[in-house]
PDB file of N, CA and C in Angstrom:
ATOM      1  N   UNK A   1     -25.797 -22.467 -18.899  1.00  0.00           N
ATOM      2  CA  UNK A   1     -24.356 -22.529 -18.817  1.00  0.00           C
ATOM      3  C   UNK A   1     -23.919 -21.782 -17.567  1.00  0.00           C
ATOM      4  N   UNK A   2     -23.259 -22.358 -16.803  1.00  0.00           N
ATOM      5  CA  UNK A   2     -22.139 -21.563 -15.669  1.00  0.00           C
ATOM      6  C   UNK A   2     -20.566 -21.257 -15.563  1.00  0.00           C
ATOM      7  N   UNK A   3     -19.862 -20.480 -15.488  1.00  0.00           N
ATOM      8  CA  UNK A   3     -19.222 -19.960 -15.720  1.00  0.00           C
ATOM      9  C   UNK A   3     -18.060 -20.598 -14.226  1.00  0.00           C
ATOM     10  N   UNK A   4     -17.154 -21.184 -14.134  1.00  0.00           N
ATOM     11  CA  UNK A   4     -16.603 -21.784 -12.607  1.00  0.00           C
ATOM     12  C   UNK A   4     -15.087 -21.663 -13.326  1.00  0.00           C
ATOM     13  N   UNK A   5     -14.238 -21.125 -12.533  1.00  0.00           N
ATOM     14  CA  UNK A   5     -13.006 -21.012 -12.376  1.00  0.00           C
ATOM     15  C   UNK A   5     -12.487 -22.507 -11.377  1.00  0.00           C
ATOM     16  N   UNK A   6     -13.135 -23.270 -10.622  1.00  0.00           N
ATOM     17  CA  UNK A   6     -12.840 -24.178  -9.706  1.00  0.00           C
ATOM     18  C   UNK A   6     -13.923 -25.326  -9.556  1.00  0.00           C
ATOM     19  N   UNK A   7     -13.865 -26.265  -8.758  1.00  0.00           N
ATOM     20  CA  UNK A   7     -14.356 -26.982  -8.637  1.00  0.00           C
ATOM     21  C   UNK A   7     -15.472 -26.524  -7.691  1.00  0.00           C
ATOM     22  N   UNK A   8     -16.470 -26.724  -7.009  1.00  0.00           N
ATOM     23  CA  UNK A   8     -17.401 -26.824  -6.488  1.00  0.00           C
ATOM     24  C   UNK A   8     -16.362 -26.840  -4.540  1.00  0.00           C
ATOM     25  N   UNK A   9     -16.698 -26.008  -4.174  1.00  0.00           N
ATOM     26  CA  UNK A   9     -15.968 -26.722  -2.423  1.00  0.00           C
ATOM     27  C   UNK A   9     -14.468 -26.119  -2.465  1.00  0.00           C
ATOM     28  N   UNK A  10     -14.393 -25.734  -3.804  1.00  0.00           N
ATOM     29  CA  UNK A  10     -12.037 -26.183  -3.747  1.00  0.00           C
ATOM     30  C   UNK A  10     -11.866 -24.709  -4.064  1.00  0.00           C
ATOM     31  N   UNK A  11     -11.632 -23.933  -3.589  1.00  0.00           N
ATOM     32  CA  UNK A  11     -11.641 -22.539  -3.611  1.00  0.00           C
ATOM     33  C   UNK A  11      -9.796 -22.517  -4.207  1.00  0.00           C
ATOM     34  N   UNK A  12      -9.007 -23.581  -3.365  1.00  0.00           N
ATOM     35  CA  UNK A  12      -7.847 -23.449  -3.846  1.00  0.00           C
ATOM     36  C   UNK A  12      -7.442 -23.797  -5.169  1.00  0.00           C
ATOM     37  N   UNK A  13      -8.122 -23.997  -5.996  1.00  0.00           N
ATOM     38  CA  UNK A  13      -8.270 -24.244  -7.676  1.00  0.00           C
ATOM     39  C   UNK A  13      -7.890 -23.760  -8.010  1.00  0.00           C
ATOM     40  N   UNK A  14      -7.803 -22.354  -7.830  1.00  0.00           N
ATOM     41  CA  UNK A  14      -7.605 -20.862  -8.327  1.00  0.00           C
ATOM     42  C   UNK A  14      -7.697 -19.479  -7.116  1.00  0.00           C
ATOM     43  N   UNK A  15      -6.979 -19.861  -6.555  1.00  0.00           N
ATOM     44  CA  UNK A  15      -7.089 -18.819  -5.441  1.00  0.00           C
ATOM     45  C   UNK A  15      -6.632 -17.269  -5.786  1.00  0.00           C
ATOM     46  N   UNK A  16      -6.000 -17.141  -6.809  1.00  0.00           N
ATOM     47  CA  UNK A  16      -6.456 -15.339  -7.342  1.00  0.00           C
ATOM     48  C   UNK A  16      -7.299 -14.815  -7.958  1.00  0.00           C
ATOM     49  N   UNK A  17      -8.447 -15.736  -8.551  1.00  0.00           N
ATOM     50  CA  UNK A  17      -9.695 -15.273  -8.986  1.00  0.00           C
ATOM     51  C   UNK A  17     -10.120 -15.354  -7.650  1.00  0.00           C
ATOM     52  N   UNK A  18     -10.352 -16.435  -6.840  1.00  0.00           N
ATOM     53  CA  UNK A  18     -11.287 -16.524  -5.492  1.00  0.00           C
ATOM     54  C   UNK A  18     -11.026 -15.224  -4.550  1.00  0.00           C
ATOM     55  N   UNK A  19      -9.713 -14.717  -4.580  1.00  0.00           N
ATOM     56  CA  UNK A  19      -9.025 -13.550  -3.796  1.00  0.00           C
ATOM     57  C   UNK A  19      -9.814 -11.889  -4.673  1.00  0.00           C
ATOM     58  N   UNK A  20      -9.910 -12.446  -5.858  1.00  0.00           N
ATOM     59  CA  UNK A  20      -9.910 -11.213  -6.504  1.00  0.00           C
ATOM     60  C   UNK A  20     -11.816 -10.796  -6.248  1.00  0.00           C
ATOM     61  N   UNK A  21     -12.668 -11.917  -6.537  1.00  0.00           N
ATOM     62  CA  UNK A  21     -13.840 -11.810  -6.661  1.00  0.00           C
ATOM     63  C   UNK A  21     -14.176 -11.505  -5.528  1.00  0.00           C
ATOM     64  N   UNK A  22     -13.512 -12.267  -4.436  1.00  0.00           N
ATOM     65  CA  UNK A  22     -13.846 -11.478  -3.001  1.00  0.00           C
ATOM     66  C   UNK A  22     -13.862 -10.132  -2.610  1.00  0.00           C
ATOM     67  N   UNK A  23     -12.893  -9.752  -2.542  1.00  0.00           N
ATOM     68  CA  UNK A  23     -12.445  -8.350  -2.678  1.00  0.00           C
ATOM     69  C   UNK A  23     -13.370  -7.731  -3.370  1.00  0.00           C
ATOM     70  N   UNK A  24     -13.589  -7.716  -4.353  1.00  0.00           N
ATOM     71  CA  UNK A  24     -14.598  -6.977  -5.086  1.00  0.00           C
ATOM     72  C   UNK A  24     -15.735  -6.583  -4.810  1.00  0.00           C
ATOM     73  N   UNK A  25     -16.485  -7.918  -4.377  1.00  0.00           N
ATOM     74  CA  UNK A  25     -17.411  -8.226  -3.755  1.00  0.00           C
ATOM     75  C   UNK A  25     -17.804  -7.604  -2.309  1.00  0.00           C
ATOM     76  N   UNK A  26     -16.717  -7.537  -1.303  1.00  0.00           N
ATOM     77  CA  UNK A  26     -16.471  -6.977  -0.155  1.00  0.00           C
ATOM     78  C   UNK A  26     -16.939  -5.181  -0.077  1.00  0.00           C
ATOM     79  N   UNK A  27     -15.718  -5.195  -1.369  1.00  0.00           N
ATOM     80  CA  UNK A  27     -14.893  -3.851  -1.312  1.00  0.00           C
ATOM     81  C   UNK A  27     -16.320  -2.428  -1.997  1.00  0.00           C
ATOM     82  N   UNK A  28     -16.974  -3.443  -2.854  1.00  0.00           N
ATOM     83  CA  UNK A  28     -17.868  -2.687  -3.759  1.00  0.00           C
ATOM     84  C   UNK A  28     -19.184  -3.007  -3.934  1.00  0.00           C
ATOM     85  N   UNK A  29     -19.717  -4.154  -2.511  1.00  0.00           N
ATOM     86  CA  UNK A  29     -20.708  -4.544  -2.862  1.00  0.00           C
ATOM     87  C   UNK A  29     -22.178  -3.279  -2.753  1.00  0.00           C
ATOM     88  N   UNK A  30     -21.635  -2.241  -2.017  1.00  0.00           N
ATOM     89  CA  UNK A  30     -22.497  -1.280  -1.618  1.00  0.00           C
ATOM     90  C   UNK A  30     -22.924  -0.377  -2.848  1.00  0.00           C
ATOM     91  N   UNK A  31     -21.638  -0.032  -3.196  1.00  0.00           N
ATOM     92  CA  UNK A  31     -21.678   0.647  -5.240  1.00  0.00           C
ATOM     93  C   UNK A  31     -22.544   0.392  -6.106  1.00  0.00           C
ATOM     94  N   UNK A  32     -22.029  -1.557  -6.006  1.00  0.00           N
ATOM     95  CA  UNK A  32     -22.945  -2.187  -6.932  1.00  0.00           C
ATOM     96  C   UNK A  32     -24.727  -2.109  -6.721  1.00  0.00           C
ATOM     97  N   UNK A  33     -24.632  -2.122  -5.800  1.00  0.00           N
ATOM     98  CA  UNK A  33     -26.495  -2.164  -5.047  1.00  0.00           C
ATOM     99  C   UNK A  33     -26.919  -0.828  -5.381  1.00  0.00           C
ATOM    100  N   UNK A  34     -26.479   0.359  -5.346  1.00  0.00           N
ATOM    101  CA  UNK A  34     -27.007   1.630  -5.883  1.00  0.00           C
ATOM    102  C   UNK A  34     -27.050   1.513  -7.182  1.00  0.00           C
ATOM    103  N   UNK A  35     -26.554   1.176  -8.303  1.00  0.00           N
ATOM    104  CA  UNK A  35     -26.943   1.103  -9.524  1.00  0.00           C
ATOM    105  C   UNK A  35     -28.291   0.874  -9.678  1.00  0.00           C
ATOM    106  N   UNK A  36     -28.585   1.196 -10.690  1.00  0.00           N
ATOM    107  CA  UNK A  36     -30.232   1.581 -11.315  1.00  0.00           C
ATOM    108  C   UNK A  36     -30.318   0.781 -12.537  1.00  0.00           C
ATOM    109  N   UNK A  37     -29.270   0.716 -13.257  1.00  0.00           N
ATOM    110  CA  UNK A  37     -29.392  -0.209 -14.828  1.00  0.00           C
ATOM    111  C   UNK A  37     -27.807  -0.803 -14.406  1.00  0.00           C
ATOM    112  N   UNK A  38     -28.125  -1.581 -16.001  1.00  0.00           N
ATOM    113  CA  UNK A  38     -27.109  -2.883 -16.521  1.00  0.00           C
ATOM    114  C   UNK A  38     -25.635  -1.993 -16.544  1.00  0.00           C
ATOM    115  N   UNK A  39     -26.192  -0.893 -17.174  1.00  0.00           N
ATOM    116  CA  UNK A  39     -24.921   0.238 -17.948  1.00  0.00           C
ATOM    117  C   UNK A  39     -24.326   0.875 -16.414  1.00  0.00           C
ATOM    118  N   UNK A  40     -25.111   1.427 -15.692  1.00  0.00           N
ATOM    119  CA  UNK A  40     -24.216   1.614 -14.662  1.00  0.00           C
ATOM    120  C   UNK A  40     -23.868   0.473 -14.425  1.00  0.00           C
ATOM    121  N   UNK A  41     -24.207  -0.839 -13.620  1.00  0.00           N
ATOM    122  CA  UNK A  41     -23.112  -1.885 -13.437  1.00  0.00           C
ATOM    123  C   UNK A  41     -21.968  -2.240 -13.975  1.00  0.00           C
ATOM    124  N   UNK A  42     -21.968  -2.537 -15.360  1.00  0.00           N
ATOM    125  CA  UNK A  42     -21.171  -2.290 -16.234  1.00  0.00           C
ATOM    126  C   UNK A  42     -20.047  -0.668 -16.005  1.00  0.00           C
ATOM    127  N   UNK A  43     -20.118   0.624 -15.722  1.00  0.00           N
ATOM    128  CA  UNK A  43     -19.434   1.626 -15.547  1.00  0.00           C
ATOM    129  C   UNK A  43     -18.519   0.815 -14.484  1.00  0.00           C
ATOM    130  N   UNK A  44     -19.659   0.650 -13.323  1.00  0.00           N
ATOM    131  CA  UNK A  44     -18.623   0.107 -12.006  1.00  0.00           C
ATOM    132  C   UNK A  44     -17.731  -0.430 -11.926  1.00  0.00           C
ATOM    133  N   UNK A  45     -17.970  -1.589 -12.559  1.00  0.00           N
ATOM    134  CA  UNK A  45     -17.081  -2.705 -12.627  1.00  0.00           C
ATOM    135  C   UNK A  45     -15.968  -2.490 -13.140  1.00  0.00           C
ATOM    136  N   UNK A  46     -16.009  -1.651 -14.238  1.00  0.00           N
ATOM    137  CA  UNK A  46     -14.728  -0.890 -15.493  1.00  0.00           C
ATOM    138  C   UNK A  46     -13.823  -0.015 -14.119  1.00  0.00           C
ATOM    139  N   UNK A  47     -14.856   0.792 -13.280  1.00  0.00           N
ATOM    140  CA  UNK A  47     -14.170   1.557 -12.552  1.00  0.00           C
ATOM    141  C   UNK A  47     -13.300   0.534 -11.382  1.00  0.00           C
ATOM    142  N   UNK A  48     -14.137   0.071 -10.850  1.00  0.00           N
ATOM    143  CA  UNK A  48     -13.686  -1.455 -10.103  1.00  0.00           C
ATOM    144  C   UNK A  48     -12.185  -1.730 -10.630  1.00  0.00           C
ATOM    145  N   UNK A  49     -12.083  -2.560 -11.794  1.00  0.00           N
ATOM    146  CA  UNK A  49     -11.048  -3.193 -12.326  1.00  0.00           C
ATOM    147  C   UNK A  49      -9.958  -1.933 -11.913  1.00  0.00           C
ATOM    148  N   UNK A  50     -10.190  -0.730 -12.671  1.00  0.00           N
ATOM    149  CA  UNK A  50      -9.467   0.176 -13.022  1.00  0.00           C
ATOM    150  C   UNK A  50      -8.459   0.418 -11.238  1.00  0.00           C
ATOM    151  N   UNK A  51      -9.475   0.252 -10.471  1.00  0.00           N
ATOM    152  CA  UNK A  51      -8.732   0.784  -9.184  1.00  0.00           C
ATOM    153  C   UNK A  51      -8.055  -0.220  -8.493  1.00  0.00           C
ATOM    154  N   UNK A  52      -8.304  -1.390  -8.949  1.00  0.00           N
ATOM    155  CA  UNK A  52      -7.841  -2.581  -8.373  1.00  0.00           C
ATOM    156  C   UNK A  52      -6.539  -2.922  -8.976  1.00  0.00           C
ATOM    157  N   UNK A  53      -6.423  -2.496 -10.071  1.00  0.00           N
ATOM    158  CA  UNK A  53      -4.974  -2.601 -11.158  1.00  0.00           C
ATOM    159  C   UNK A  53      -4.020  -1.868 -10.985  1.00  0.00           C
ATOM    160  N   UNK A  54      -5.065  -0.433 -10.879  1.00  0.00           N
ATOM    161  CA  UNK A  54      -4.192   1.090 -11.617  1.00  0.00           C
ATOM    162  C   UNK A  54      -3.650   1.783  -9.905  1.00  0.00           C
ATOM    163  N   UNK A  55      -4.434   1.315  -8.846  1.00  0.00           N
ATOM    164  CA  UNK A  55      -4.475   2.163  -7.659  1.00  0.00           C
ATOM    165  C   UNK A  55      -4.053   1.251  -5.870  1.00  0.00           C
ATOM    166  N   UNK A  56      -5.116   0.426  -6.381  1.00  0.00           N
ATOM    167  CA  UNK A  56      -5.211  -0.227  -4.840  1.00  0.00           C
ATOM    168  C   UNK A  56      -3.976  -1.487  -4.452  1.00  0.00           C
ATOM    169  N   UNK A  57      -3.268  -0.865  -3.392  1.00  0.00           N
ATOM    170  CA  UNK A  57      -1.953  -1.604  -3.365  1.00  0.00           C
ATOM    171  C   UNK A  57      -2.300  -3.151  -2.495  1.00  0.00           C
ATOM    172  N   UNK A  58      -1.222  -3.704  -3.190  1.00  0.00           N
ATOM    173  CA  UNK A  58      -1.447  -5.224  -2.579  1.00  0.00           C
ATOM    174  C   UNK A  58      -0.284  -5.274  -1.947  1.00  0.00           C
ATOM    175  N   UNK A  59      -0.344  -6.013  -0.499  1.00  0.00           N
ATOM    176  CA  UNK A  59       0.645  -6.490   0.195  1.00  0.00           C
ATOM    177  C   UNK A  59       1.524  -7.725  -0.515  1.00  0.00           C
ATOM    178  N   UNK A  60       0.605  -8.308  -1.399  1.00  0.00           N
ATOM    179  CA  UNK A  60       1.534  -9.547  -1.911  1.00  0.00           C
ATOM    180  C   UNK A  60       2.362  -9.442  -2.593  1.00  0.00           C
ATOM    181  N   UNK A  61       2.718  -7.937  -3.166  1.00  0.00           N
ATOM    182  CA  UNK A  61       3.433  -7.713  -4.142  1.00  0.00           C
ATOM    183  C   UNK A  61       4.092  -6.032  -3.689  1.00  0.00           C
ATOM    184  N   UNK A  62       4.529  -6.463  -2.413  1.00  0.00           N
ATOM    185  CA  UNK A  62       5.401  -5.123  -1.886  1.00  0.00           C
ATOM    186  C   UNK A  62       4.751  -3.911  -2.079  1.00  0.00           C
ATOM    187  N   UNK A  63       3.140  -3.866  -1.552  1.00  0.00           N
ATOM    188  CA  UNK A  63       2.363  -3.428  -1.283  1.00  0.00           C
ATOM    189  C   UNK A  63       2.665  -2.340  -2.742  1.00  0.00           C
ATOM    190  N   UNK A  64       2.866  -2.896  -3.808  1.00  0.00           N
ATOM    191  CA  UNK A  64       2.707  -1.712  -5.211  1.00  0.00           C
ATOM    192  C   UNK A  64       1.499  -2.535  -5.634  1.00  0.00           C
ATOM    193  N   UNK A  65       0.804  -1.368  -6.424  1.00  0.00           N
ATOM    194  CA  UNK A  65      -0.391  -1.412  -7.581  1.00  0.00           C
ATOM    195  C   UNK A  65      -0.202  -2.784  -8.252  1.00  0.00           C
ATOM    196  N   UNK A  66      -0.828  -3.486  -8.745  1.00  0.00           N
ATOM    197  CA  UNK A  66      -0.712  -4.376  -9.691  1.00  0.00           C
ATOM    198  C   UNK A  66       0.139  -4.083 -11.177  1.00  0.00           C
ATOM    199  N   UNK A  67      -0.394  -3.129 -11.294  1.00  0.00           N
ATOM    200  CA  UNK A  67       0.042  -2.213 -12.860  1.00  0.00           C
ATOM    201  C   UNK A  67       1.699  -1.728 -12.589  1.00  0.00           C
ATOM    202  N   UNK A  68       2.120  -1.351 -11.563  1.00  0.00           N
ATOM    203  CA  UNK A  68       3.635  -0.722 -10.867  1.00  0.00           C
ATOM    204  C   UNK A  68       4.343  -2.006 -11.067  1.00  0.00           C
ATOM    205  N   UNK A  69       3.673  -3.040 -10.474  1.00  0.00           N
ATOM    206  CA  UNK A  69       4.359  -4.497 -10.140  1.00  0.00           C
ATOM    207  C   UNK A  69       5.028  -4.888 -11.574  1.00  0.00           C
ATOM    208  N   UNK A  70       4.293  -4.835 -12.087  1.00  0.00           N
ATOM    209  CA  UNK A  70       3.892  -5.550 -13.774  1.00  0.00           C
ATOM    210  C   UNK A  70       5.682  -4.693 -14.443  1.00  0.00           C
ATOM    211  N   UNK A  71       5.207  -3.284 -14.088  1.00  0.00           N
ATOM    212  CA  UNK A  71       6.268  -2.514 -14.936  1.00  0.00           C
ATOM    213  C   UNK A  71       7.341  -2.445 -14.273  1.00  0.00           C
ATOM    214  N   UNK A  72       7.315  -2.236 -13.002  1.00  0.00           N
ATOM    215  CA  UNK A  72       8.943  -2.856 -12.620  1.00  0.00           C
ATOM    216  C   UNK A  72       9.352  -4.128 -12.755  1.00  0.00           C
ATOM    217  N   UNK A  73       8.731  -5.453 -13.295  1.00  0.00           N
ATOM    218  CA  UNK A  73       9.186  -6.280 -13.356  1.00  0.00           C
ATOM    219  C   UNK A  73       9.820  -6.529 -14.499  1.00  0.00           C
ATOM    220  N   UNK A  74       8.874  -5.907 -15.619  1.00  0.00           N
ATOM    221  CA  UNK A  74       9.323  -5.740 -17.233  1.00  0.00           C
ATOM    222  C   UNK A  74      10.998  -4.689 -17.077  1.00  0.00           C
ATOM    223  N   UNK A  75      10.647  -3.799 -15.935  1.00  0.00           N
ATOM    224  CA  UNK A  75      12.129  -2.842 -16.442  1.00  0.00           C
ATOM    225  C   UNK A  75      13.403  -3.957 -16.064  1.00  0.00           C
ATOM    226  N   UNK A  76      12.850  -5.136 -15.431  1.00  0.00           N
ATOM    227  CA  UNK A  76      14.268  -5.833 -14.449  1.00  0.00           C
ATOM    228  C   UNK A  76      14.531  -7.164 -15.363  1.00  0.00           C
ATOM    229  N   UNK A  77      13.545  -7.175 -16.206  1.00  0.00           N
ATOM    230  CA  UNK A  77      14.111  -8.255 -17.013  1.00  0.00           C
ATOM    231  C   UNK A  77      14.735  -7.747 -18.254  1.00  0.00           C
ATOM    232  N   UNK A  78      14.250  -6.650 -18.597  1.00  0.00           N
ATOM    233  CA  UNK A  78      14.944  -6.012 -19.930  1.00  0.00           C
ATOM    234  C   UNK A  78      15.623  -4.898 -19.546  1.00  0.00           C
ATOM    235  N   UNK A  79      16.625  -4.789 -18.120  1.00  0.00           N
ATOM    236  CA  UNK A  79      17.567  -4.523 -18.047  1.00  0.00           C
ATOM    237  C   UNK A  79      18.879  -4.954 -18.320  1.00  0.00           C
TER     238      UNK A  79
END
């Protein structure tokens, strides 16, 4: 079984998984290669997500956190 968010070639299928896995990939591929077991990979990745949500600002979204984005958007609709 394989696991595909897109078609084969069409990256634009889904271009915020393709954006996101990149990044990751880019950002942490050095991290990931020092791991020794499954369980550290697994830590990383948790830590990964965590900084990519909780920390690392995106320009696409007025350069706030993902997590900031999310909650000022919730305060502007249930204002």
């Amino acid at each position: 079984m394989r696991v595909s968010y897109s078609r084969i070639a069409t990256p634009s299928d889904n271009p915020g998984m393709e954006s996101f896995f990149g990044r990751l990939k880019d950002e942490w591929a050095d991290v990931f290669a020092a791991a020794q077991t499954e369980s550290e990979v697994i830590e990383l990745i948790n830590k990964a997500l965590c900084y990519y949500n909780e920390k690392r600002r995106h320009s696409s979204i007025g350069y706030l956190a993902p997590d900031d984005f999310i909650k000022r958007e919730l305060a502007l609709t249930t204002a």
